[in-house]
Protein backbone atom coordinates (compact mmCIF):
# COMPACT_ATOMS: atom_id res chain seq x y z
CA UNK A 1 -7.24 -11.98 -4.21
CA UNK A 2 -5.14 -15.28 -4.05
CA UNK A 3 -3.43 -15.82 -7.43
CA UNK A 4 -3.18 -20.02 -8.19
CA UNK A 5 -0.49 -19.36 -10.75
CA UNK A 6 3.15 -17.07 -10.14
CA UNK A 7 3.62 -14.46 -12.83
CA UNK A 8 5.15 -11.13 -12.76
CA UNK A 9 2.20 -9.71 -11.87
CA UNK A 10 0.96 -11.70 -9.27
CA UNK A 11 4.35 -11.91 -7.31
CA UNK A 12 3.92 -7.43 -8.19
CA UNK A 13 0.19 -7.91 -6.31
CA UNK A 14 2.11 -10.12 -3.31
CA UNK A 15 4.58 -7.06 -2.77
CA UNK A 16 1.45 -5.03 -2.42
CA UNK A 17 0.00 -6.58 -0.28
CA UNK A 18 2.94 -6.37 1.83
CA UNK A 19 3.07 -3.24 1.84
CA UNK A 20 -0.39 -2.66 2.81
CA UNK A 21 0.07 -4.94 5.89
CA UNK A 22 3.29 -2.41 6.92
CA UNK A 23 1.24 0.27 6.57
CA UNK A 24 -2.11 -0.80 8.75
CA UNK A 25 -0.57 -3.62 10.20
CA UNK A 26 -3.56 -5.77 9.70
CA UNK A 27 -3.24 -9.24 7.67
CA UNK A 28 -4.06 -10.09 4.49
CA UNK A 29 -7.42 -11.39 5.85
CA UNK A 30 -8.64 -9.80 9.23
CA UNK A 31 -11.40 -10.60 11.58
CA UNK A 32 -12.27 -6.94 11.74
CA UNK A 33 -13.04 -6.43 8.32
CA UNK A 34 -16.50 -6.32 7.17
CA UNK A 35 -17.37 -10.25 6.25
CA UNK A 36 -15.59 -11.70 2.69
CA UNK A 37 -13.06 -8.36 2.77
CA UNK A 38 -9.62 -8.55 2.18
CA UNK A 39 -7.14 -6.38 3.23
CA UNK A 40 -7.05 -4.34 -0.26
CA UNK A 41 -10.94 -4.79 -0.46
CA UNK A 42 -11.17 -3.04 3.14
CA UNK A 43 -7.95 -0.47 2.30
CA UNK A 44 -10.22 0.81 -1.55
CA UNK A 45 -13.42 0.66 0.31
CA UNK A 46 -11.76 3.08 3.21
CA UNK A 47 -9.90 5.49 0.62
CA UNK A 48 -12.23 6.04 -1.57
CA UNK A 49 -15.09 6.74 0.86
CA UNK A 50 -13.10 8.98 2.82
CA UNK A 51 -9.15 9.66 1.01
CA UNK A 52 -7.98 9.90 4.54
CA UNK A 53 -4.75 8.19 4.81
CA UNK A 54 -5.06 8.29 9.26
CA UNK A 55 -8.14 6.31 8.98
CA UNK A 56 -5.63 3.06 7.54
CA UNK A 57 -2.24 3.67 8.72
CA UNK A 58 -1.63 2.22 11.87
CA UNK A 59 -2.08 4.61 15.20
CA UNK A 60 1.85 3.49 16.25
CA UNK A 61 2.68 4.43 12.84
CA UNK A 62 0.76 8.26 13.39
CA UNK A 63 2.67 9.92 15.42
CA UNK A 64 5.73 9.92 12.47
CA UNK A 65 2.96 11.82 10.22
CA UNK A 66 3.82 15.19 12.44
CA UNK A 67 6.88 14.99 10.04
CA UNK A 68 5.93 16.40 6.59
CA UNK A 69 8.74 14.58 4.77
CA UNK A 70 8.29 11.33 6.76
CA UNK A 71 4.45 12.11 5.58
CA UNK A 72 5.38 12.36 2.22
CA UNK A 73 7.09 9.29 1.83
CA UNK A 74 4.07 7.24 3.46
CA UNK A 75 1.64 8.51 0.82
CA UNK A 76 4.06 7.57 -1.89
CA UNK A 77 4.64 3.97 -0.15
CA UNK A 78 0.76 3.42 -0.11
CA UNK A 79 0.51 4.63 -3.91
CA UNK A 80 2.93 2.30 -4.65
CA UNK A 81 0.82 -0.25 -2.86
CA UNK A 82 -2.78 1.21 -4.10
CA UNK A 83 -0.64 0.64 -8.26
CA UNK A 84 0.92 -2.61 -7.14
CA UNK A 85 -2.82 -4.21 -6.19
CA UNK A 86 -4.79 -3.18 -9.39
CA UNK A 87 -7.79 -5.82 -10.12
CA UNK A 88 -6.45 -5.86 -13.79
CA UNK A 89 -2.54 -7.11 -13.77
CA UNK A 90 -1.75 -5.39 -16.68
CA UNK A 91 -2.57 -1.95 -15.10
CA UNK A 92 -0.23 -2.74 -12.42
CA UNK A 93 3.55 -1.71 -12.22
CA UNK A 94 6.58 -3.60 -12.88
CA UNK A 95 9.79 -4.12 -9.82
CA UNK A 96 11.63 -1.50 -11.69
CA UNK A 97 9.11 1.32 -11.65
CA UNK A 98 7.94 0.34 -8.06
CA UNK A 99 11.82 0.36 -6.98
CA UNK A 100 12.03 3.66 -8.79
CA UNK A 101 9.15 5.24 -7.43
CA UNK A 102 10.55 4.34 -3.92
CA UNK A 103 14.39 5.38 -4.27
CA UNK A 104 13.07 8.55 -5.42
CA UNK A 105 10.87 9.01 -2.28
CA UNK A 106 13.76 7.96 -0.07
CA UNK A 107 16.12 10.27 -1.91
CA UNK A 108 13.55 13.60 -1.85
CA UNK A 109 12.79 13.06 2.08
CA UNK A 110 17.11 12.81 2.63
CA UNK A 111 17.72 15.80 0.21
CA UNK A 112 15.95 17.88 2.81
């Protein structure tokens, strides 16, 4: 999961990653992950068993998820994060559709 040469899509990967760690607050690599798991290894392996969102955000992060707009913009955060660490770099997104994708979460959560 550690890129040896900077492209595009590897710094698109990094902001991922970052995201990721936001969300769970867990690093990149974390003793409680199951041996030779990465943080996005562990995150996949956790959605798609399950598609339960609670079971990787972080329990300080819960409580906001009583909010349904503040809810809504956490799902679209870790989508962003899910697109921005695709194995294949080509299937991932560029800056201006991730920064897209974000504004328009921020702006349909104020709207309200």
């Amino acid at each position: 999961a550690f890129a040896t040469t900077r492209s595009k899509e590897s710094d698109v990967y990094s902001y991922g990653v970052v995201l990721l760690e936001l969300l769970t607050r867990k690093k990149p690599v974390d003793a409680s992950f199951p041996e030779g798991m990465d943080l996005v290894g562990w995150v996949r392996s956790v959605w798609n068993c399950s598609e339960q969102i609670d079971r990787l955000i972080d329990v300080s992060l819960q409580e906001e998820f009583l909010d349904p707009m503040v809810m809504e913009q956490v799902y679209e955060v870790f989508f962003v994060a899910l697109r921005c660490t695709e194995r294949e770099p080509t299937e991932r997104p560029n800056m201006r559709d991730i920064v897209k994708t974000l504004e328009d979460a921020n702006t349909t959560t104020r709207a309200f």
